[in-house]
Protein backbone atom coordinates (compact mmCIF):
# COMPACT_ATOMS: atom_id res chain seq x y z
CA UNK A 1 13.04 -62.57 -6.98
CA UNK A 2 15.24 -59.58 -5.60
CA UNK A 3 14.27 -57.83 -9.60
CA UNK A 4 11.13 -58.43 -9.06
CA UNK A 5 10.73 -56.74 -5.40
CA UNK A 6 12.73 -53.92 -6.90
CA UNK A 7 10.57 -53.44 -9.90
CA UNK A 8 7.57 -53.17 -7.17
CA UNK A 9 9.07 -50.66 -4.93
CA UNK A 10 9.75 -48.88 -8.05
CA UNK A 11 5.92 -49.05 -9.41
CA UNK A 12 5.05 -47.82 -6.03
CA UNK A 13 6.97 -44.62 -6.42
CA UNK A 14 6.58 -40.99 -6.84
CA UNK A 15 6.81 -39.75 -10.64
CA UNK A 16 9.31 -37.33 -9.72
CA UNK A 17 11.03 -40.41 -7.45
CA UNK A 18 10.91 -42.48 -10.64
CA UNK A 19 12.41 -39.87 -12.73
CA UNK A 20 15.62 -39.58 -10.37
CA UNK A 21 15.79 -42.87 -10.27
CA UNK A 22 16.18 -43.20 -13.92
CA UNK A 23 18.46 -40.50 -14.10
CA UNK A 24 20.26 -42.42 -11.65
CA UNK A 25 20.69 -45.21 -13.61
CA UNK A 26 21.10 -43.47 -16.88
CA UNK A 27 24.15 -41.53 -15.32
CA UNK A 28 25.79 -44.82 -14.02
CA UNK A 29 25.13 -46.82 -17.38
CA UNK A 30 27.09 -43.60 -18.95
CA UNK A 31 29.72 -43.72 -16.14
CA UNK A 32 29.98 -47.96 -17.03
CA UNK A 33 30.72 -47.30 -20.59
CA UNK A 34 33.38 -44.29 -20.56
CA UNK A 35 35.19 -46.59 -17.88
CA UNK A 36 35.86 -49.23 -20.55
CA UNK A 37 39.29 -49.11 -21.73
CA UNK A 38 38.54 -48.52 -26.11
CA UNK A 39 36.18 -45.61 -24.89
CA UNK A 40 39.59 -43.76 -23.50
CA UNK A 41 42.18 -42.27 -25.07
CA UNK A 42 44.19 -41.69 -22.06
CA UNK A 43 43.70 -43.13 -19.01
CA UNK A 44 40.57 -41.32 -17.11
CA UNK A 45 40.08 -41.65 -13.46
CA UNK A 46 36.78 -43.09 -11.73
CA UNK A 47 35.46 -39.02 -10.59
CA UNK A 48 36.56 -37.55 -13.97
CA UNK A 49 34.53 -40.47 -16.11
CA UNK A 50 31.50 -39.97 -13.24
CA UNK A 51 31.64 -36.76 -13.76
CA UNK A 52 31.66 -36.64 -17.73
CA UNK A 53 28.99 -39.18 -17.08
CA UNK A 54 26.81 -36.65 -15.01
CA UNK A 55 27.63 -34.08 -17.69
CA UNK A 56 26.25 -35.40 -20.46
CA UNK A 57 23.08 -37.46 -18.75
CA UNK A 58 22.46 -33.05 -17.24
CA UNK A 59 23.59 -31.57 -20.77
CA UNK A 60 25.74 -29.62 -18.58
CA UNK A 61 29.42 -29.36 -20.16
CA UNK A 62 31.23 -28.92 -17.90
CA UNK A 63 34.40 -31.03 -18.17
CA UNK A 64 37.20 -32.05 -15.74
CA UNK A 65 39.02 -33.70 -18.69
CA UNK A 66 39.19 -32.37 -22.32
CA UNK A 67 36.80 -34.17 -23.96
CA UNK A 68 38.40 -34.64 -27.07
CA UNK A 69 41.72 -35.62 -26.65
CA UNK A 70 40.38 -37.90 -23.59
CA UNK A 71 37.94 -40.38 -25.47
CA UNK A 72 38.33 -42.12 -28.39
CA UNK A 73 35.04 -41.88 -31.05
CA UNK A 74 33.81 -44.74 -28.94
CA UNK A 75 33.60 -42.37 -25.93
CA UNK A 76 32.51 -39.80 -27.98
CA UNK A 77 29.76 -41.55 -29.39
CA UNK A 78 28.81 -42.44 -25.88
CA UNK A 79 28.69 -38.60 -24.70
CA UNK A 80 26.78 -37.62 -27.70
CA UNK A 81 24.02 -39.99 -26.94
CA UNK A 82 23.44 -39.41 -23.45
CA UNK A 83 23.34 -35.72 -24.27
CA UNK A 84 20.65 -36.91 -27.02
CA UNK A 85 18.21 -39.02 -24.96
CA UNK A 86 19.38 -36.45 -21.83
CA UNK A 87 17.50 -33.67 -23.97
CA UNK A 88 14.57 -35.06 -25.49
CA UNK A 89 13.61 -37.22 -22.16
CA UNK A 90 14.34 -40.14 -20.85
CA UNK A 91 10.73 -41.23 -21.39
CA UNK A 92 10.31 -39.14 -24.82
CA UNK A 93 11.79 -41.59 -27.63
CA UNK A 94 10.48 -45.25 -26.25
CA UNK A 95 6.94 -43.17 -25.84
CA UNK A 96 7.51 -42.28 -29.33
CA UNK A 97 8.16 -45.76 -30.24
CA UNK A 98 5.30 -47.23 -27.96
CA UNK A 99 3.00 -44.22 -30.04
CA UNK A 100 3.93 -46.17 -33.25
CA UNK A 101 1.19 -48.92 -32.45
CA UNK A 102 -0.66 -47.68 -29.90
CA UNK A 103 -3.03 -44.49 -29.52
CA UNK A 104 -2.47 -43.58 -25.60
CA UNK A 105 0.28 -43.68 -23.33
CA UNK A 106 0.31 -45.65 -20.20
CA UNK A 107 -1.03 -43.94 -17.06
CA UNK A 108 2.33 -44.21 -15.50
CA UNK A 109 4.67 -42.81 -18.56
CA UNK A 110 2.27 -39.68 -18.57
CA UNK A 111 2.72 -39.00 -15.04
CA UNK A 112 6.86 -39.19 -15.40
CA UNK A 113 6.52 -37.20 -18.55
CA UNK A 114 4.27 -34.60 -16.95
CA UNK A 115 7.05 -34.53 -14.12
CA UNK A 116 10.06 -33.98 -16.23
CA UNK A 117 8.61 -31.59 -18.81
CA UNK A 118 6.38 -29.62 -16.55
CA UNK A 119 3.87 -29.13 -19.44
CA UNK A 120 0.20 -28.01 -18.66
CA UNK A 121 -2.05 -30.87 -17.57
CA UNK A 122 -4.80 -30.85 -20.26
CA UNK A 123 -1.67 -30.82 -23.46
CA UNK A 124 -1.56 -32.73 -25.66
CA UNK A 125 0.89 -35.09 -24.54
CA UNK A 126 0.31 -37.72 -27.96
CA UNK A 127 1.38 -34.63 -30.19
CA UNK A 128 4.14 -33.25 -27.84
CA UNK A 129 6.23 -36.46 -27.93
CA UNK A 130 5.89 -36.38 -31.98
CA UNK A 131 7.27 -33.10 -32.20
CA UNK A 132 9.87 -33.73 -30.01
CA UNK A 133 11.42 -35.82 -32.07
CA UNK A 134 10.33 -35.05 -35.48
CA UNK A 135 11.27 -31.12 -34.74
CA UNK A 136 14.81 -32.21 -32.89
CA UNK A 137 15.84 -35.02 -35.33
CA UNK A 138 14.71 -32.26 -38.17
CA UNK A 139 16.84 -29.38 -36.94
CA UNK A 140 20.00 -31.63 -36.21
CA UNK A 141 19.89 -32.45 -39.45
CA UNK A 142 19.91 -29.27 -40.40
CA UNK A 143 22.84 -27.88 -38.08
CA UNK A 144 24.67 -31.22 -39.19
CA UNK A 145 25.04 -30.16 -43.03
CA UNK A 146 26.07 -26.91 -42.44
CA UNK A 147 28.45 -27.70 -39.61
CA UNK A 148 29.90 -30.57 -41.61
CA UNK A 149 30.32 -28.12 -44.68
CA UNK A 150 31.65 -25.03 -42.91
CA UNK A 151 34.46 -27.42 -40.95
CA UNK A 152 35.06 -29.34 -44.41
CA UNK A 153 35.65 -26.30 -46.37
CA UNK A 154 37.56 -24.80 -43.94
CA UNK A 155 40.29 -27.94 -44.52
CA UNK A 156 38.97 -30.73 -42.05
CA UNK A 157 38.99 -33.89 -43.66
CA UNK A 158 35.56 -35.71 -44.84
CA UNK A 159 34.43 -37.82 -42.08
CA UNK A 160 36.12 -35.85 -39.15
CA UNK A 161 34.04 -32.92 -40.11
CA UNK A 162 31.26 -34.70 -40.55
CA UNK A 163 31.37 -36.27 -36.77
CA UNK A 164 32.64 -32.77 -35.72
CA UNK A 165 29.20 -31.48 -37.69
CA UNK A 166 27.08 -34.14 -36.03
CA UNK A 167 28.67 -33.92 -32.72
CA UNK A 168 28.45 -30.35 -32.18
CA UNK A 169 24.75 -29.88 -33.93
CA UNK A 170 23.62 -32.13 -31.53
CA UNK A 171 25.37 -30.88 -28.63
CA UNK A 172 24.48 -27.45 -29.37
CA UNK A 173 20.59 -28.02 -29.99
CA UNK A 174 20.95 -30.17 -26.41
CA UNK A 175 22.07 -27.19 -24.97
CA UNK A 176 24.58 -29.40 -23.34
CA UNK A 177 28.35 -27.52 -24.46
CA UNK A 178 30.35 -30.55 -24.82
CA UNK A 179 33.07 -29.61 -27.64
CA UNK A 180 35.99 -31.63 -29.65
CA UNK A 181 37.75 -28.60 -29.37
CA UNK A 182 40.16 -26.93 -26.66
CA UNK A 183 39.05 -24.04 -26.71
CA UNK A 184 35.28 -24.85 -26.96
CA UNK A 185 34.35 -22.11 -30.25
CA UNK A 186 36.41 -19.19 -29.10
CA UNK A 187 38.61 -20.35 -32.23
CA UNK A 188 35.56 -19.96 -34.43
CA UNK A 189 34.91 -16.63 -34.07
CA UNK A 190 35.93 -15.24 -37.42
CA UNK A 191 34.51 -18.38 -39.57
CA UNK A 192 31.34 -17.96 -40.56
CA UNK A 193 28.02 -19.71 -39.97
CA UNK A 194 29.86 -21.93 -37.12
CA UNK A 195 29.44 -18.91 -34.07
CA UNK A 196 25.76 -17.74 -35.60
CA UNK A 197 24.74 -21.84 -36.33
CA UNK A 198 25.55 -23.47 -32.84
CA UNK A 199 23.52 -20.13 -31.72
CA UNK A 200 20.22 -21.04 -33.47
CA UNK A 201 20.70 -24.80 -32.89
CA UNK A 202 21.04 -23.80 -29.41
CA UNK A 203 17.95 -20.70 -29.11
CA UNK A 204 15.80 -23.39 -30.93
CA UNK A 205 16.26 -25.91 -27.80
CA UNK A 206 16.57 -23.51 -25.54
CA UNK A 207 12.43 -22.39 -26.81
CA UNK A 208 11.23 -25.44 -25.40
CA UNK A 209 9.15 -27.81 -27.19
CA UNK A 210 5.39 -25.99 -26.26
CA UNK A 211 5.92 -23.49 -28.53
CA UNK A 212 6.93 -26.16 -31.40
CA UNK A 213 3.42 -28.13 -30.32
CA UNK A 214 1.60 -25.31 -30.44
CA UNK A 215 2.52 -24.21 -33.83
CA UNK A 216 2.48 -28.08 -34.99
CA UNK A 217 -0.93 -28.02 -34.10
CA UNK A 218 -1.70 -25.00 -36.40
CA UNK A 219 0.04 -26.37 -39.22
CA UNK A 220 -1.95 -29.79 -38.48
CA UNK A 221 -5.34 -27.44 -39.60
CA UNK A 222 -6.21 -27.44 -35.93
CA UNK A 223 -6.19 -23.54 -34.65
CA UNK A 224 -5.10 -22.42 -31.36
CA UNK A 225 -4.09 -19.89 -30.13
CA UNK A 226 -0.70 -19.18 -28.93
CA UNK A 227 -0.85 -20.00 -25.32
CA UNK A 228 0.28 -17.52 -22.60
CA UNK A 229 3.27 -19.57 -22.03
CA UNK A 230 4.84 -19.26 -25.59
CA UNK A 231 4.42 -15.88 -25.27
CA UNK A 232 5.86 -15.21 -22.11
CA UNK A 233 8.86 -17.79 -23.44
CA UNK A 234 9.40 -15.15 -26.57
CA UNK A 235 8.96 -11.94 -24.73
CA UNK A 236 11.50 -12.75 -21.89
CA UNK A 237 14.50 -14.29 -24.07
CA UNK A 238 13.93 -10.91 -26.44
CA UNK A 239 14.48 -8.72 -23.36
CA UNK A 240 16.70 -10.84 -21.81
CA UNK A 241 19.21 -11.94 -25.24
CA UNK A 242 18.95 -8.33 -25.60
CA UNK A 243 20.38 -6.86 -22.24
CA UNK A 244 23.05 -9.44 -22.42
CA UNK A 245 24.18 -8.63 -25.88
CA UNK A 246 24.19 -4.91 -24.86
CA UNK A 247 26.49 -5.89 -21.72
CA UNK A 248 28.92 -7.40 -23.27
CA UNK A 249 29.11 -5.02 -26.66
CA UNK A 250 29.96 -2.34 -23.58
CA UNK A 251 32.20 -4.70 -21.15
CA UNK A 252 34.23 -7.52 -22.16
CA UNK A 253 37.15 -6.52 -22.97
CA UNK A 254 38.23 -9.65 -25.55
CA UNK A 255 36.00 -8.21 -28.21
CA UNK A 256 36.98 -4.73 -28.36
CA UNK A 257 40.03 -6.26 -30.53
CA UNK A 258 37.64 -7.26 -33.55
CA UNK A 259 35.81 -4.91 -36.12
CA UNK A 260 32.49 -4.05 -34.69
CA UNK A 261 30.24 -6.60 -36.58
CA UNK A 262 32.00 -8.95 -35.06
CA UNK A 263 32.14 -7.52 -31.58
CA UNK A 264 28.35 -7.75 -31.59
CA UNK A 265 27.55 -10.99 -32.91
CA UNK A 266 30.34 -12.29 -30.67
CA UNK A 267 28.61 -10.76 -27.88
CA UNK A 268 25.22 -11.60 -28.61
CA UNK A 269 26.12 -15.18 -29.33
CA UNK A 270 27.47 -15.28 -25.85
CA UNK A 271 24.41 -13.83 -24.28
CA UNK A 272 22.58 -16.77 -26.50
CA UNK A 273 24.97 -19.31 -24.95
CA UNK A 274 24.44 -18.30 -21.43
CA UNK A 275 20.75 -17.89 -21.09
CA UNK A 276 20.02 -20.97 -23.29
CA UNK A 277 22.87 -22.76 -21.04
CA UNK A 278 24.39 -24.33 -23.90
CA UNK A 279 27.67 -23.28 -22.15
CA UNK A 280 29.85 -22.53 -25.89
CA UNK A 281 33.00 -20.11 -25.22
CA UNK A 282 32.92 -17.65 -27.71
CA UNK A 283 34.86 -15.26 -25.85
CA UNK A 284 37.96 -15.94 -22.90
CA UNK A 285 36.00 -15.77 -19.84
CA UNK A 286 38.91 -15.99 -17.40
CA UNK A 287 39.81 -12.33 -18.82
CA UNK A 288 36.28 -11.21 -18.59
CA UNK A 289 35.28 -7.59 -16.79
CA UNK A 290 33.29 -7.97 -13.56
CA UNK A 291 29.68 -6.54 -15.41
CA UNK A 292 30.38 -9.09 -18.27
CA UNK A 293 30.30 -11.94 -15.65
CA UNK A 294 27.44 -10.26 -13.94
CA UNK A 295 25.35 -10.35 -17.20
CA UNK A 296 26.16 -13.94 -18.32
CA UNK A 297 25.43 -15.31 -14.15
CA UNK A 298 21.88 -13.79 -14.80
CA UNK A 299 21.40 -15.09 -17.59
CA UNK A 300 22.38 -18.61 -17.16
CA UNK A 301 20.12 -18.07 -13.52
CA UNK A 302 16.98 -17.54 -15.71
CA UNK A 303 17.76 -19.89 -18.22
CA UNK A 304 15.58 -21.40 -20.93
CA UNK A 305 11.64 -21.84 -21.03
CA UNK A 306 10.42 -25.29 -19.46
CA UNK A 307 9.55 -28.36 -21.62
CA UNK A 308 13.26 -27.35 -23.24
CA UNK A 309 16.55 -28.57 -22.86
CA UNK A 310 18.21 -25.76 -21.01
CA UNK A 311 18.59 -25.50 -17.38
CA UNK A 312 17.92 -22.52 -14.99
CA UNK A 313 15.05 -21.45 -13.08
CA UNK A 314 13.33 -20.87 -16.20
CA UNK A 315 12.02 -17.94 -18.33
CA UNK A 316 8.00 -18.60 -17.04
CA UNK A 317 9.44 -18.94 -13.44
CA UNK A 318 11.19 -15.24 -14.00
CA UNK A 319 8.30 -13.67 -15.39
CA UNK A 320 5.89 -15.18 -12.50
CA UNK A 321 8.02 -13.39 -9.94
CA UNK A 322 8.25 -10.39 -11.97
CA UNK A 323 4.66 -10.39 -11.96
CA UNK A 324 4.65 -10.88 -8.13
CA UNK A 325 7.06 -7.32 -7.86
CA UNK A 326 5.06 -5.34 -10.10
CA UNK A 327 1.40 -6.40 -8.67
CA UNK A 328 2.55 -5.84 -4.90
CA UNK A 329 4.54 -2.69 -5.92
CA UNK A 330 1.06 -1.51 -7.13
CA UNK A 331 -0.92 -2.58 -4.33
CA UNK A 332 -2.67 -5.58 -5.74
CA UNK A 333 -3.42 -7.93 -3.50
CA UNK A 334 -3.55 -10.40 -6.70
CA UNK A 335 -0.86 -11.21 -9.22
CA UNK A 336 -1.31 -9.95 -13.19
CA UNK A 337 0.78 -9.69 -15.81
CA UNK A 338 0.68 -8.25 -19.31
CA UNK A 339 -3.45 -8.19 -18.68
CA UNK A 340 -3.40 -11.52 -17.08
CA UNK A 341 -3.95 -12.96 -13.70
CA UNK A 342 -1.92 -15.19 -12.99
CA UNK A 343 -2.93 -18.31 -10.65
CA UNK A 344 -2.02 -18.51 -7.06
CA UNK A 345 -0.95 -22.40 -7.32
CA UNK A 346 1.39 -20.78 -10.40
CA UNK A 347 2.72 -18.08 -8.10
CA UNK A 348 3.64 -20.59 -5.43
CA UNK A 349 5.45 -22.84 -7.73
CA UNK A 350 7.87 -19.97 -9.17
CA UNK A 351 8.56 -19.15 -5.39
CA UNK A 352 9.63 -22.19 -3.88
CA UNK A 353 11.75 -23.01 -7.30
CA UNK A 354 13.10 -19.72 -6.67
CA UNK A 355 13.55 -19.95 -2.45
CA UNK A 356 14.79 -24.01 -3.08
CA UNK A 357 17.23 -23.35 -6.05
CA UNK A 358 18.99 -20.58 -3.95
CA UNK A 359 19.30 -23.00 -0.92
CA UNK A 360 21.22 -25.49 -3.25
CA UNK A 361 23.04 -22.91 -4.58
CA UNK A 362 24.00 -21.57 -0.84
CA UNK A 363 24.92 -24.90 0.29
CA UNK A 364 26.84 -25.82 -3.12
CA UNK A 365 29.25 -22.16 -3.04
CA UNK A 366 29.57 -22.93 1.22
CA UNK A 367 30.96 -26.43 0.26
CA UNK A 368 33.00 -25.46 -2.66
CA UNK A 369 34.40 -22.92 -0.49
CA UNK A 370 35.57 -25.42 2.13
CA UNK A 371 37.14 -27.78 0.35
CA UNK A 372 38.72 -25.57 -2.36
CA UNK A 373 41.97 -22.81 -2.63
CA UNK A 374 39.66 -20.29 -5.14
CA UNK A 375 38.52 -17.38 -5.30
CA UNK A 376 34.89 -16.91 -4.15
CA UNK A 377 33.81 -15.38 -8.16
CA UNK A 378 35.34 -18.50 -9.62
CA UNK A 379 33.26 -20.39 -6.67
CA UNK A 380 30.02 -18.33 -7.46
CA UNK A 381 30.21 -18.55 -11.41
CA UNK A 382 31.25 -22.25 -11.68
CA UNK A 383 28.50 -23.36 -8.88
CA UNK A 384 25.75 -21.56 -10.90
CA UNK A 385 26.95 -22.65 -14.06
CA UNK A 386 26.49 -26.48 -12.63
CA UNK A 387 23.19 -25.61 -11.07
CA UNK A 388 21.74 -24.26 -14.18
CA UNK A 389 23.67 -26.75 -16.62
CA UNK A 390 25.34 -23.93 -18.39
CA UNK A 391 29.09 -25.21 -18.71
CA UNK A 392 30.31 -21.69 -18.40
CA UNK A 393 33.46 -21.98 -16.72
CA UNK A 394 36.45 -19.68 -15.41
CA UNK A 395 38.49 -22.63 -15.49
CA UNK A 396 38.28 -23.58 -11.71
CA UNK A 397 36.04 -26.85 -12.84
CA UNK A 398 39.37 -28.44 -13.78
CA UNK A 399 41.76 -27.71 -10.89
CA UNK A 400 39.15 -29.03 -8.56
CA UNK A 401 39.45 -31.27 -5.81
CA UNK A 402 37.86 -35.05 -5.98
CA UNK A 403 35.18 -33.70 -3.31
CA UNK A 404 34.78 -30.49 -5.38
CA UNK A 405 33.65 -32.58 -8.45
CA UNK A 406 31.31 -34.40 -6.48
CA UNK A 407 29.89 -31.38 -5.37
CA UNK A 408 29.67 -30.32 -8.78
CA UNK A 409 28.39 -33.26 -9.74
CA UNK A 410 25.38 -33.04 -7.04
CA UNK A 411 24.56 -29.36 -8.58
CA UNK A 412 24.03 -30.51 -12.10
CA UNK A 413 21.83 -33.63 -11.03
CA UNK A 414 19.86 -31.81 -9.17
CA UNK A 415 19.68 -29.02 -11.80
CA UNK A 416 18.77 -31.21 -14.78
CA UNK A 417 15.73 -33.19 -12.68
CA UNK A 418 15.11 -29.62 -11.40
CA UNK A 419 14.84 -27.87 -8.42
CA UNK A 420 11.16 -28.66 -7.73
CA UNK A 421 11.42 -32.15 -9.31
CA UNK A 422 14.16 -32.83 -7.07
CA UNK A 423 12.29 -31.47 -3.58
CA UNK A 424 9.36 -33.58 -4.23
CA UNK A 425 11.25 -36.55 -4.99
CA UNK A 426 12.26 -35.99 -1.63
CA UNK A 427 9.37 -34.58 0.34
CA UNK A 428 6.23 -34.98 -1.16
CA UNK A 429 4.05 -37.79 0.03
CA UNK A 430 0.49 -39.45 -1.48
CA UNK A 431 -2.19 -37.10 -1.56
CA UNK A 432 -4.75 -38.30 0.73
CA UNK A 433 -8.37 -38.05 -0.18
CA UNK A 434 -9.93 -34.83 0.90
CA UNK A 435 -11.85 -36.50 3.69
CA UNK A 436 -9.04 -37.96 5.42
CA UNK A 437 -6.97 -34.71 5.29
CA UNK A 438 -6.49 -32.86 8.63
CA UNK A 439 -8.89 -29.43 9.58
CA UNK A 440 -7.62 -26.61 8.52
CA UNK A 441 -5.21 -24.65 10.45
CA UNK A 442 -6.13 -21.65 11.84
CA UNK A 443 -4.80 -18.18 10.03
CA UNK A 444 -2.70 -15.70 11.54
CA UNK A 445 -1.05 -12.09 10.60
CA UNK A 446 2.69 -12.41 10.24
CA UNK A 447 4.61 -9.47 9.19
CA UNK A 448 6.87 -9.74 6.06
């Protein structure tokens, strides 16, 4: 009887209450099975497996424990799913399977898929799920063999470098960071393939999957046009992989030791790794020059394009208030970009993501300043690393206090259901019919 009250409240709920509520539950299920004692190498405390848990379930990477030499291929195997199902939905793969013998999805599936994906409401949501999986399982494939051949080759032993090659394909494409490795891929630097791979694997999740539908549907023989959207996505990680790559060719200082091909597709993977948020080392961060850090704190800000699997405020959100600067610093009392207007409702929703997401991030740095003996860069980089699921990390993730790692661990749930997600979760209420909603308050002049 008490399931099936629960499973009523639950029906009654808010798709964006739903969604936390699964990711609740996904993160505990995750937390259940690293706690059991073959998933451990060495013992692992309750806040370190919670927060691997939360992690993996955000595609985060950020670790508290090496990951590695912590959890036994049990563990592993747990960590690599979670970032799996984390990245393609937690709705996306049983709506795939439910697709299999039906023709529609459930009212109720569409709404929480609508919710986490944030995909335009006329899509087609039938042919987005498909190429979610079809595209992911395709290019993980892909990164898998190569990995797995680069690492065997290079004197790994058959099936560890397969697992390594799985493993890391999938956590790269995720965008999530997680590593069997020390010293994340800072070590792989001079082997080739492995630096330039994980960066594809991790550019191609990092696109989002409405570009992928959209040129599905033109290789399905039905035409459209590439949306505004995917075109926005491609113009702002150009500029934006580009500035970064520049950045870092010119400031960090742990590249100027290698010849300069090297130097620049060290830096520009970097860049890749930041804005994408897969969160991959390449270069030693605690070392880094203040502009380096500056580049790679934008970057991971921005983030990925929505309907992805990278964090941040997103690419579309980015360009939306770009387009606000520009239009006002013209005079337009409208917003256009690139010969487009763009809609109010739009404009609204890149603001408050923008106004909510700093508000986390202010309250996040205040607490992490409290309760821990850092300085306030370390603070600032690691709290917007969690925020935006990078996994970036100056190394203060691992010193920190049990309250600091719950803090943490509050930033990256709130940045993988997303800052918007997460406010109306909390917030919004049912719509009420149009008759039944109050008169219209009266407009004044405020100065701003």
């Amino acid at each position: 009887m008490k399931f099936e009250r629960l499973l009523r409240r639950y029906r009654i709920l808010l798709p964006q209450q739903k969604l936390v509520v699964i990711f609740l539950l996904y993160m505990l299920v995750g937390l259940v099975l690293l706690s059991l004692p073959f998933a451990q190498k060495t013992s692992v405390g309750f806040i370190d497996n919670l927060f691997t848990s939360a992690s993996a379930a955000s595609t985060t990477g950020l670790v508290t424990v090496p990951t590695g030499a912590s959890y036994t291929f049990f563990g592993q195997l747990v960590i690599l799913l979670m970032m799996q199902f984390s990245a393609l939905g937690y709705m996306s793969f049983s709506s795939f399977l439910f697709l299999q013998g039906h023709s529609k999805l459930p009212r109720e599936t569409k709404e929480i898929m609508k919710a986490e994906f944030s995909v335009p409401q006329d899509f087609n949501l039938n042919l987005f799920i498909k190429s979610i999986i079809f595209f992911t399982l395709f290019v993980e494939g892909f990164g898998t063999l190569f990995l797995f051949l680069t690492f065997y080759f290079n004197g790994g032993g058959f099936f560890s470098s397969l697992w390594s090659g799985l493993f890391h394909a999938v956590s790269a494409f995720c965008t999530a960071g997680f590593t069997l490795y020390p010293d994340s891929m800072s070590g792989f630097l001079k082997v080739p393939f492995v630096t330039e791979l994980t960066s594809i694997l991790a550019l191609l999740g990092a696109f989002g999957f409405i570009p992928i539908t959209e040129i599905a549907e033109n290789m399905m023989g039905q035409p459209k046009k590439i949306s505004y959207t995917s075109r926005s996505i491609f113009f702002s990680f150009l500029v934006l992989i580009s500035f970064g790559g520049i950045m870092l060719i010119i400031f960090e200082p742990s590249l100027k030791n290698y010849d300069f091909s090297t130097r620049v597709y060290g830096a520009f993977a970097q860049a890749i790794n930041a804005m994408t948020t897969a969160g991959y080392n390449n270069i030693n961060l605690a070392a880094s020059s203040a502009p380096a850090l500056w580049a790679l704190m934008l970057l991971m800000f921005i983030g990925g394009a929505p309907a992805g699997t990278s964090g941040g405020i997103k690419t579309t959100t980015a360009v939306t208030l770009f387009a606000v600067l520009v239009s006002r610093l013209k005079g337009r009392d409208f917003v256009r970009f690139n010969g487009k207007d763009i809609p109010q409702e739009k404009v609204f929703v890149a603001s408050s993501a923008l106004i909510f997401y700093m508000i986390v991030l202010y309250a996040v740095i205040l607490l992490l300043t409290i309760s821990e003996n850092a300085s306030f860069l370390e603070i600032l980089f690691d709290s917007l690393a969690a925020l935006s699921t990078a996994g970036l990390s100056l190394g203060l993730t691992e010193q920190m206090s049990a309250f600091g790692k719950l803090v943490l661990i509050f930033a990256m749930f709130v940045g993988r259901i997303g800052v918007i997600t997460f406010g109306l979760a909390f917030f919004m209420r049912e719509r009420q019919p149009r008759e039944r909603e109050e008169e219209p308050a009266k407009k004044v002049d405020i100065a701003v």
